[in-house]
Protein backbone atom coordinates (compact mmCIF):
# COMPACT_ATOMS: atom_id res chain seq x y z
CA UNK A 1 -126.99 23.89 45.23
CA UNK A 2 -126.85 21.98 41.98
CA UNK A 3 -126.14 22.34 38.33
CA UNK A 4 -128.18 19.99 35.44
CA UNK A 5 -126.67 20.39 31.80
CA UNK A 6 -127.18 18.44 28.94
CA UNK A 7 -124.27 17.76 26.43
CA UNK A 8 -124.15 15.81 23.11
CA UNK A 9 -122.57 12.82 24.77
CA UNK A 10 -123.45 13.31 28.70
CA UNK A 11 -125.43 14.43 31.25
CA UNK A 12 -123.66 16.69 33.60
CA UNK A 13 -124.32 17.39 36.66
CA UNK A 14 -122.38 19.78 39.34
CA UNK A 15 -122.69 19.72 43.27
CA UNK A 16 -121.81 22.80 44.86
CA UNK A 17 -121.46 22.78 48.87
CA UNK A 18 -123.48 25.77 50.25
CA UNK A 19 -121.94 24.59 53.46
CA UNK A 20 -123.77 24.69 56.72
CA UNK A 21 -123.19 26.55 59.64
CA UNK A 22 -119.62 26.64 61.23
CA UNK A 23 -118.61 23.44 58.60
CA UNK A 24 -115.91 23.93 56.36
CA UNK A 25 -116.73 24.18 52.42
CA UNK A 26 -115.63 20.92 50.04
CA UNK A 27 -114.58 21.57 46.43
CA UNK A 28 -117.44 21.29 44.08
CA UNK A 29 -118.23 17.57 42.73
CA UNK A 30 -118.94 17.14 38.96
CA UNK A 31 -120.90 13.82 37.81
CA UNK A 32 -121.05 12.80 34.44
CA UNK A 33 -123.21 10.14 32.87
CA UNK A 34 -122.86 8.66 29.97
CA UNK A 35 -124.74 5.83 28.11
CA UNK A 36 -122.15 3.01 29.96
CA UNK A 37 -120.59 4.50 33.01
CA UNK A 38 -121.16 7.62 35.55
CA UNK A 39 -118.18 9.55 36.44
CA UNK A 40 -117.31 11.68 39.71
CA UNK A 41 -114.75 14.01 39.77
CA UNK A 42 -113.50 16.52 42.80
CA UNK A 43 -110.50 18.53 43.03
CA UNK A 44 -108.33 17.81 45.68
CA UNK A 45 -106.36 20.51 46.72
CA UNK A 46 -103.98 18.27 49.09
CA UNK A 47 -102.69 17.36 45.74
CA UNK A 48 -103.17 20.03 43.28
CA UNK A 49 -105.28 17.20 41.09
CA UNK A 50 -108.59 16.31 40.21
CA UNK A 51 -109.60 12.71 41.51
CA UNK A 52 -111.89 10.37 39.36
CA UNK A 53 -113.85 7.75 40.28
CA UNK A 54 -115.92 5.91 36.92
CA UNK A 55 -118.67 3.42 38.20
CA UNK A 56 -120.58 1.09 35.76
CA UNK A 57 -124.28 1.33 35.79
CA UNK A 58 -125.20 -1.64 37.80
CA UNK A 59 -123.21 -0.10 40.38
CA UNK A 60 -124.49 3.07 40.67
CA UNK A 61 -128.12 1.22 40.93
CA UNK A 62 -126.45 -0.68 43.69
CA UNK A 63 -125.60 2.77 45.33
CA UNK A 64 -129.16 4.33 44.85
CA UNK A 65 -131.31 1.41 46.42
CA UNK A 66 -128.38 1.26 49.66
CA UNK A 67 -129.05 4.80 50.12
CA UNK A 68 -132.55 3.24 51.60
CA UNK A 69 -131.37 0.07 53.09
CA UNK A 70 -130.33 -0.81 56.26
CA UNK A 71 -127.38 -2.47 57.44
CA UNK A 72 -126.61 -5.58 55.70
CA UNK A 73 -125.29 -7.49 52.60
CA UNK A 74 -127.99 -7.40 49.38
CA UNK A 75 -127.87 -8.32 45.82
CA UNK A 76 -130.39 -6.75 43.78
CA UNK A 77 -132.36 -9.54 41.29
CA UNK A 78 -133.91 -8.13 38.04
CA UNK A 79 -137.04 -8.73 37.85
């Protein structure tokens, strides 16, 4: 299950884990993106925090088209 709001200055976007059967639950992940940099953030309960990672856009386009690609090493051309 998922969560889509808009805000003035980001789009937020929360993943909840339904779980699946007999597999522990993970804390929910919130991604935020703004007009220069996406942002994921989890709790981690190991450590009583909340973890951040910020990518830049070219590297969550880098994610997106290896979610489809096999093994290997690419660099995306624009173009």
């Amino acid at each position: 299950m998922f969560t889509i709001e808009h805000e003035f200055d980001a789009t937020l976007i929360t993943l909840v884990d339904d779980g699946e059967a007999g597999q522990p639950l993970q804390e929910d992940v919130s991604i935020a993106a703004f007009a220069e940099c996406i942002t994921v953030t989890q709790y981690d309960p190991r450590t009583d925090r909340e973890q951040v990672i910020t990518l830049s856009l070219a590297q969550v386009r880098d994610l997106a088209a290896a979610l489809d690609l096999p093994e290997g090493v690419y660099r995306l051309e624009k173009g």
